[in-house]
Protein backbone atom coordinates (compact mmCIF):
# COMPACT_ATOMS: atom_id res chain seq x y z
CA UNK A 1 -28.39 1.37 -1.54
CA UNK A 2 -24.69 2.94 -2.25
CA UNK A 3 -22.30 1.11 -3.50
CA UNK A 4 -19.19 1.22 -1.61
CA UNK A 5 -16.08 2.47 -2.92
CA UNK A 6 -12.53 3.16 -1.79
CA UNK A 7 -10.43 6.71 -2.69
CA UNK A 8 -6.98 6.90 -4.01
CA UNK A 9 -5.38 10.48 -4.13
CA UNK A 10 -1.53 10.50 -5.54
CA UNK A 11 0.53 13.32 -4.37
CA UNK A 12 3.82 12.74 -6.26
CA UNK A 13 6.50 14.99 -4.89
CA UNK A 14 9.39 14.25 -2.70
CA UNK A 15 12.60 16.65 -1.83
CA UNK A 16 14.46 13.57 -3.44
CA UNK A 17 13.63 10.81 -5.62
CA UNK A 18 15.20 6.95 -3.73
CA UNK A 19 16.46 4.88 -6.08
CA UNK A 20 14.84 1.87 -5.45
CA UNK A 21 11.69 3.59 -6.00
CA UNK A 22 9.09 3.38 -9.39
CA UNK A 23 6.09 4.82 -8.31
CA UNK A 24 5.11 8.49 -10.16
CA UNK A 25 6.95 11.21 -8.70
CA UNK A 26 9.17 14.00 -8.82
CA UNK A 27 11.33 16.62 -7.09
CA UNK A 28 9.92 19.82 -8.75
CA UNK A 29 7.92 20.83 -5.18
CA UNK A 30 7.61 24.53 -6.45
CA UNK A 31 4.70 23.39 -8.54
CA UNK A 32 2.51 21.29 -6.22
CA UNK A 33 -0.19 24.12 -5.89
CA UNK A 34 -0.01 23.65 -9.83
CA UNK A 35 -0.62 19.96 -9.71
CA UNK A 36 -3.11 20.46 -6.92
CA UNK A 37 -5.24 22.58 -9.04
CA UNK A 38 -5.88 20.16 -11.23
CA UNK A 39 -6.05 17.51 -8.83
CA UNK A 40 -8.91 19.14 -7.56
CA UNK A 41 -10.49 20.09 -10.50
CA UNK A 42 -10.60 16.05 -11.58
CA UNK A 43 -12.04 14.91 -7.49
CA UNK A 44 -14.46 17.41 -7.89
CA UNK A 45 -15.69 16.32 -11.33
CA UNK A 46 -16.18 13.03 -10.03
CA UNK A 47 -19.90 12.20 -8.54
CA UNK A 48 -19.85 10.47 -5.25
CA UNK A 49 -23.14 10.56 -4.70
CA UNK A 50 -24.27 6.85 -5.57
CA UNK A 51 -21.40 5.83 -3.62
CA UNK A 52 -20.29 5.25 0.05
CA UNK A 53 -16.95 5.89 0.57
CA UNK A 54 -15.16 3.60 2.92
CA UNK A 55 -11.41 4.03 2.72
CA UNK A 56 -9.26 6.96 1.62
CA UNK A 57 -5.57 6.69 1.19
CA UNK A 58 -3.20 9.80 0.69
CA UNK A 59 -0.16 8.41 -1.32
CA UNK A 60 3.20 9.43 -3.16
CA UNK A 61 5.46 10.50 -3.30
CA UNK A 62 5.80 12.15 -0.14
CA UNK A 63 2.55 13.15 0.57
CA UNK A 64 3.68 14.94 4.24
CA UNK A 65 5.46 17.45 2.06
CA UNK A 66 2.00 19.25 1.48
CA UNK A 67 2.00 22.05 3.93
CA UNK A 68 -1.14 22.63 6.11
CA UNK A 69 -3.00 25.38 3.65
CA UNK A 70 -2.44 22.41 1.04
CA UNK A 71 -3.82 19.77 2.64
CA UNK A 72 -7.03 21.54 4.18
CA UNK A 73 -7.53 22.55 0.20
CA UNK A 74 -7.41 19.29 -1.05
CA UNK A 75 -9.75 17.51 1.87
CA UNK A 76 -12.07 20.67 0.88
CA UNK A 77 -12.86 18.50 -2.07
CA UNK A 78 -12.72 15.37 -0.90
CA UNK A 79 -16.12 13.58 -0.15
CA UNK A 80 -16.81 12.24 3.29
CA UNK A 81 -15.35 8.78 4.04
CA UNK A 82 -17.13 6.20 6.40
CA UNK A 83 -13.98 4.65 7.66
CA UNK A 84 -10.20 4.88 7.74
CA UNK A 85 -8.25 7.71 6.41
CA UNK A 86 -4.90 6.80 5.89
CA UNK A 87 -1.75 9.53 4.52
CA UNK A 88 2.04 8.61 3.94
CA UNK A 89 4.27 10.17 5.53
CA UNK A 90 8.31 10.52 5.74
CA UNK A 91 9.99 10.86 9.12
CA UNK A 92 12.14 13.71 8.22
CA UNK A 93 8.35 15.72 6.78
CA UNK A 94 6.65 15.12 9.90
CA UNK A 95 5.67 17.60 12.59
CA UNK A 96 3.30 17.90 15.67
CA UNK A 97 1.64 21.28 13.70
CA UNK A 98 0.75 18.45 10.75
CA UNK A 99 -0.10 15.36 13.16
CA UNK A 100 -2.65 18.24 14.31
CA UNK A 101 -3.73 18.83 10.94
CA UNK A 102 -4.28 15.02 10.04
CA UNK A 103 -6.33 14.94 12.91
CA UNK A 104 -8.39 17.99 12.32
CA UNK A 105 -9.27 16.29 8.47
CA UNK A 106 -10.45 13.26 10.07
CA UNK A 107 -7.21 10.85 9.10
CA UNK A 108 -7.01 8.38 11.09
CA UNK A 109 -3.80 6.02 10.13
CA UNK A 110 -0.14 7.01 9.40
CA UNK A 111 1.77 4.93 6.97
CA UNK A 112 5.20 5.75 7.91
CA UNK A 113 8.30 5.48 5.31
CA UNK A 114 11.36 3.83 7.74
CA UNK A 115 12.66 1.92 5.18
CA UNK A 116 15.12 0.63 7.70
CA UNK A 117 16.10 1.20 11.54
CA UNK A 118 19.69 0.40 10.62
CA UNK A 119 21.62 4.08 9.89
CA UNK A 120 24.01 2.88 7.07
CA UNK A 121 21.17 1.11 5.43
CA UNK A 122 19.28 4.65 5.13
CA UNK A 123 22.52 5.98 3.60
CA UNK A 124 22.63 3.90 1.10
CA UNK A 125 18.96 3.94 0.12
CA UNK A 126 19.55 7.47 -0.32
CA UNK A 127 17.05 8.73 2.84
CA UNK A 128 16.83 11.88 3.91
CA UNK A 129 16.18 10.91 7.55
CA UNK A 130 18.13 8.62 10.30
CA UNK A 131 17.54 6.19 12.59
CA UNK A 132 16.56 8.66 15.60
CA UNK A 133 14.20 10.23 13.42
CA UNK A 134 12.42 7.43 11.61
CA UNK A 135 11.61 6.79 16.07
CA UNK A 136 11.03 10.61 16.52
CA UNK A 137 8.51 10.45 14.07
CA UNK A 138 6.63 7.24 15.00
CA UNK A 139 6.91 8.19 18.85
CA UNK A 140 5.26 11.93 17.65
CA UNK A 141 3.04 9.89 15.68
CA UNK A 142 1.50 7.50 18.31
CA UNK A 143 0.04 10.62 20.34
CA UNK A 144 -1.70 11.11 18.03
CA UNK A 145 -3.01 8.18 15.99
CA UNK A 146 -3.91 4.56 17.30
CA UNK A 147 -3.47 2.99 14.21
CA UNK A 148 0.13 3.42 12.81
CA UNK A 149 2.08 1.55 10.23
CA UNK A 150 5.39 1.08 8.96
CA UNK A 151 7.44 0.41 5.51
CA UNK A 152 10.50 -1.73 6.28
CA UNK A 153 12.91 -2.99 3.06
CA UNK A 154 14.38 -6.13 3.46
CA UNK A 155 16.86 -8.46 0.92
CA UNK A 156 19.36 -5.56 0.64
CA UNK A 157 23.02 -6.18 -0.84
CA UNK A 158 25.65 -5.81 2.03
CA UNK A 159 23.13 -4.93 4.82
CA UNK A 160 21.01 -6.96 7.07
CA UNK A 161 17.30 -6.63 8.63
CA UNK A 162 17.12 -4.98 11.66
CA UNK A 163 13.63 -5.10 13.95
CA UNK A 164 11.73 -2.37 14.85
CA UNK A 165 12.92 -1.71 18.80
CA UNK A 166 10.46 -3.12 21.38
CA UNK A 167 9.27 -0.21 22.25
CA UNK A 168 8.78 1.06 19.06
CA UNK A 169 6.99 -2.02 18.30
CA UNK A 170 4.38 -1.44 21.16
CA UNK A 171 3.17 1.96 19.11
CA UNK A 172 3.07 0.05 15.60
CA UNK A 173 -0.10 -1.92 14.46
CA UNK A 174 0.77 -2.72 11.38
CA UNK A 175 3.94 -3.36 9.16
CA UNK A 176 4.79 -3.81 5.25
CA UNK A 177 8.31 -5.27 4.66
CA UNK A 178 9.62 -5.27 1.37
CA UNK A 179 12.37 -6.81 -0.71
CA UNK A 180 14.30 -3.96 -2.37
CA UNK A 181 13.29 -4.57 -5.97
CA UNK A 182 14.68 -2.01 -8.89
CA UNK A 183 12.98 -2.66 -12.13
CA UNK A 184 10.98 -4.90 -11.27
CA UNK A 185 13.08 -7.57 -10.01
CA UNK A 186 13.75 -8.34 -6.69
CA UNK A 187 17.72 -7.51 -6.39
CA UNK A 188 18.82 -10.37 -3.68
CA UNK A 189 16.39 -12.99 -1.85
CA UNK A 190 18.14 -13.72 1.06
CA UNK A 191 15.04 -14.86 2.88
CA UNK A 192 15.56 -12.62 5.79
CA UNK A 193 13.95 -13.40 9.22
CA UNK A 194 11.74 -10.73 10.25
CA UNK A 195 11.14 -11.32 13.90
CA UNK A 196 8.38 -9.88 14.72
CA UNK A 197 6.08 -10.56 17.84
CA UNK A 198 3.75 -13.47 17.46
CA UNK A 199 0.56 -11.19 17.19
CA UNK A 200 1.77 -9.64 14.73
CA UNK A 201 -0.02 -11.73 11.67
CA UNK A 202 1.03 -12.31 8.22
CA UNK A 203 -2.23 -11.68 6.77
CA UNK A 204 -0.52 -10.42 3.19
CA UNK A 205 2.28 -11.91 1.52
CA UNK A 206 4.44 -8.66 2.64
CA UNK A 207 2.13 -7.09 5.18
CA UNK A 208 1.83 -7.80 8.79
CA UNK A 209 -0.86 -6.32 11.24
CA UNK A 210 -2.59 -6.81 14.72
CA UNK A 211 -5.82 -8.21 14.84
CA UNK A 212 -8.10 -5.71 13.25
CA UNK A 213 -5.32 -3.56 11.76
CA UNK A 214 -5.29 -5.23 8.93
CA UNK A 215 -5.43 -2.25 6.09
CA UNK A 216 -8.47 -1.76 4.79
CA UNK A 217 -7.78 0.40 1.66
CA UNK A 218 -5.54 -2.51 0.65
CA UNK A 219 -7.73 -5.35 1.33
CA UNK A 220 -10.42 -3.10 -1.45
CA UNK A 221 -7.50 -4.30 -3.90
CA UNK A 222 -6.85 -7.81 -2.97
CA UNK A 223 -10.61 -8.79 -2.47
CA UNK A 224 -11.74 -7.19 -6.27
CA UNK A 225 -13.40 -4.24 -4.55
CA UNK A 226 -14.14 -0.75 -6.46
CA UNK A 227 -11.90 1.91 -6.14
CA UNK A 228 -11.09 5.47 -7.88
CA UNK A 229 -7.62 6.79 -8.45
CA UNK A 230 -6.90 10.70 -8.81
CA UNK A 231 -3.90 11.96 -9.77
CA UNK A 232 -1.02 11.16 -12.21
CA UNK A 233 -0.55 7.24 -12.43
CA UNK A 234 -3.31 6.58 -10.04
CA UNK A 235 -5.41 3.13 -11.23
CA UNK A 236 -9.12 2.73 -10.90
CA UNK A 237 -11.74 -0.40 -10.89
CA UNK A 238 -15.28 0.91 -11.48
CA UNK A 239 -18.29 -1.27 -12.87
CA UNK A 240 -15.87 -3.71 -14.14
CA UNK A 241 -13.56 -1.58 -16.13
CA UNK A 242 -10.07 -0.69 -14.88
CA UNK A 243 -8.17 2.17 -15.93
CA UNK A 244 -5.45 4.37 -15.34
CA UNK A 245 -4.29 8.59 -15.33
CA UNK A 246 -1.14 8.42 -17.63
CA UNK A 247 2.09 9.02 -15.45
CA UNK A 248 2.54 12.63 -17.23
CA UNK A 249 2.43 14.64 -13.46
CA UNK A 250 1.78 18.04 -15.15
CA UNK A 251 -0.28 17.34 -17.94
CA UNK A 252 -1.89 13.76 -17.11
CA UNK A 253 -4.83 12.30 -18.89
CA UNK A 254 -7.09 9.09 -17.98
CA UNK A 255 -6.84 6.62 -20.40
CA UNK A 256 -9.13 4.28 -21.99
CA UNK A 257 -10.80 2.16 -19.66
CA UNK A 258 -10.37 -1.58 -20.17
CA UNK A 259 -13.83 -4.06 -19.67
CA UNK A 260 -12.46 -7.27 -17.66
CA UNK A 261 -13.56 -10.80 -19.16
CA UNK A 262 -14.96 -13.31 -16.64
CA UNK A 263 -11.43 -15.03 -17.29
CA UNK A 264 -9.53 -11.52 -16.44
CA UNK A 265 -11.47 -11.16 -13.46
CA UNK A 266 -11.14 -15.16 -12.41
CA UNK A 267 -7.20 -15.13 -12.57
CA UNK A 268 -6.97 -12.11 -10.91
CA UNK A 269 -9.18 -13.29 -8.03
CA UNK A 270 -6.74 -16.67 -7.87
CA UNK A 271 -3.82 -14.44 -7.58
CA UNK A 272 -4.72 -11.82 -5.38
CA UNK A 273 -6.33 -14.73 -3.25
CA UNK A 274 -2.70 -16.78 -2.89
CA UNK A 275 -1.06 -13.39 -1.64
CA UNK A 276 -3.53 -13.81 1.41
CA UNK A 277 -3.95 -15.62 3.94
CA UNK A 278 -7.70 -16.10 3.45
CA UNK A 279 -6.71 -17.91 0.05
CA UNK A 280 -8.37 -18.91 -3.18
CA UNK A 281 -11.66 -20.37 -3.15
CA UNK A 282 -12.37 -23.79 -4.39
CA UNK A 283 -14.83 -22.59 -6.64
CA UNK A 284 -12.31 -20.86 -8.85
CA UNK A 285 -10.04 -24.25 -9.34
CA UNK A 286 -12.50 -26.31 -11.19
CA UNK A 287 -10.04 -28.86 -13.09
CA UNK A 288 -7.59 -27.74 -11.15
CA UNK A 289 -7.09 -31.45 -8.98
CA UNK A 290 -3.79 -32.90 -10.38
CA UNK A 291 -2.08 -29.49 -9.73
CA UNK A 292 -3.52 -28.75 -6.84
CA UNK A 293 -2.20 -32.50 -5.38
CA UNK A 294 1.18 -31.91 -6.82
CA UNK A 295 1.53 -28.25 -5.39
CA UNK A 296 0.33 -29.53 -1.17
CA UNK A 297 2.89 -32.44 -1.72
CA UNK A 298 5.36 -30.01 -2.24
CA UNK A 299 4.12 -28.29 0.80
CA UNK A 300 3.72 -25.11 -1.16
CA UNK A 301 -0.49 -25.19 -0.05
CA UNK A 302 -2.76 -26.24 2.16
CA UNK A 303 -5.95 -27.66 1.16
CA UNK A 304 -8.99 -26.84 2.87
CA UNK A 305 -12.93 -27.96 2.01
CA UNK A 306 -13.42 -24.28 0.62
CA UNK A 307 -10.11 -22.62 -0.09
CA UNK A 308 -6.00 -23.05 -0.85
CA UNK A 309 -3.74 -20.97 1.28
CA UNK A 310 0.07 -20.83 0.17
CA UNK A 311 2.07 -21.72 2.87
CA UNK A 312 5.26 -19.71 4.10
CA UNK A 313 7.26 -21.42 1.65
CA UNK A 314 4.61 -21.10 -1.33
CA UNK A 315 4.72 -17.34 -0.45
CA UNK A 316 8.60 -17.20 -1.97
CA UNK A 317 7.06 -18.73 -5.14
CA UNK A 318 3.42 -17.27 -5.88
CA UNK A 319 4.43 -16.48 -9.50
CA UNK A 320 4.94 -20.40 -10.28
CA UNK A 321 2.07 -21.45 -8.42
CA UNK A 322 0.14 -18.89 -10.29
CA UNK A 323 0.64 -20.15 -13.25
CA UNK A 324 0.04 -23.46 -12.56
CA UNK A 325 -3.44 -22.87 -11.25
CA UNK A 326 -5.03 -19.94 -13.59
């Protein structure tokens, strides 16, 4: 039987870098056939054929800066997925000739970069698109694609959280909502409200879907499933060994792969399993009774026969509860 596995492809351009941003990328788009040379060159060395591929997710970068004749080159060497297709895209990049491309590859979910539906917000973030757009875009979007999703910052200085319009909302199954962070650190918690409608569940710490638009590709992280990464910075977790491509875009190299301990792999699984709301399992908390009593009388979990779930206000502090339980 294949084993199933999960595809990561980093496309790392954008026409300009956001400052809030640390993911691998850069603004030097006259060499993306370069970098997609060798993109393909390292999918294509890779055999797929003792696995099933399940997910596939397009990310950057901007990855809606490819142009068609890119994109049809680098699903050419993609293998066949089994299951959702997901690309990034930004609202100013998008276009009904591409929506028809996506389609014609077999994607079939568009993350979409809003950032914000709040104009002066998207000014200061440094955005290339506005607020008319970011709706353009979804609108264009959802005649194409059922299953749509949106990036929304929240906790900015000097601005406040505005919610997606209704009707907006009505074309979106799924939403990630972010504090701005720069270096790490989150730059203001001003535990914004995020008003969204009641079916839209918090199934993530920052992620938000309808019932059975949860993201798949992202759940293969959070659960401990097996996933490749191609491209520069992209992260892998094959047969127990994770391992990265260095962040060097032109030039990047895969880097010694690491073998996880049954204690790597155990507080991992505890702290993936407090960012969702499934929770951690029971099983993984042996010796674990004083804290766990001290930590539901705080109301920061709940305590079920099989699992503990941090509640909305243990979701502000998963760090400290992490610690206290791996």
């Amino acid at each position: 039987m294949k084993k199933p596995l999960s595809v990561y492809v980093h496309i790392p351009f954008c026409e300009r870098r956001c400052g809030y941003c640390d993911f691998v990328s850069c603004t030097e788009t006259e060499k993306i056939n370069q970098y997609l040379s060798r993109l393909q060159t390292e999918i294509l060395a890779f055999d797929f054929s003792k696995y099933l591929v399940k997910t596939i997710y397009i990310g950057g970068g901007t990855p809606s800066i490819l142009n068609i004749n890119q994109l049809t080159k680098l699903f050419d060497c993609l293998p066949t997925c089994h299951g959702e297709i997901t690309i990034e895209v930004n609202p100013n990049s998008l276009s009904r000739a591409k929506c028809e491309a996506y389609r014609a590859v077999g994607i079939n979910r568009i993350s979409i970069g809003v950032q914000s539906f709040d104009l002066a917000t998207l000014r200061d973030l440094g955005r290339l698109h506005d607020v008319k757009q970011a709706i353009d875009a979804i609108k264009l979007a959802h005649e194409y694609f059922d299953n749509i999703s949106i990036d929304l910052i929240k906790d900015i200085p000097n601005h406040r959280y505005v919610t997606p319009p209704k009707e907006i909302l009505a074309m979106i199954k799924h939403i990630s909502i972010y504090s701005l962070t720069k270096d790490d650190h989150c730059v203001l918690d001003t535990d914004e409200p995020v008003n969204l409608p009641a079916d839209f569940m918090r199934y993530e710490v920052s992620n938000y879907a309808r019932e059975g638009y949860e993201s798949k590709h992202n759940l293969v992280y959070w659960t401990g499933g097996e996933y490749i990464g191609f491209g520069a910075g992209a992260h892998s977790l094959l047969n127990n060994q994770r391992f990265c491509n260095s962040a060097d875009i032109f030039n990047y190299q895969r880097e010694t792969p690491v073998e996880r301990t049954p204690e790597d792999i155990r507080e991992e699984q505890i702290m993936l399993g407090l960012r969702l709301r499934t929770g951690v399992a029971m099983t993984l908390l042996k010796n674990k009774d004083n804290d766990l009593k001290l930590l539901a009388g705080h109301g920061l979990v709940t305590l079920t026969p099989t699992h503990v779930i941090a509640t909305e206000a243990g979701l502000k502090v998963l760090n400290q509860i992490w610690l206290r339980l791996a």
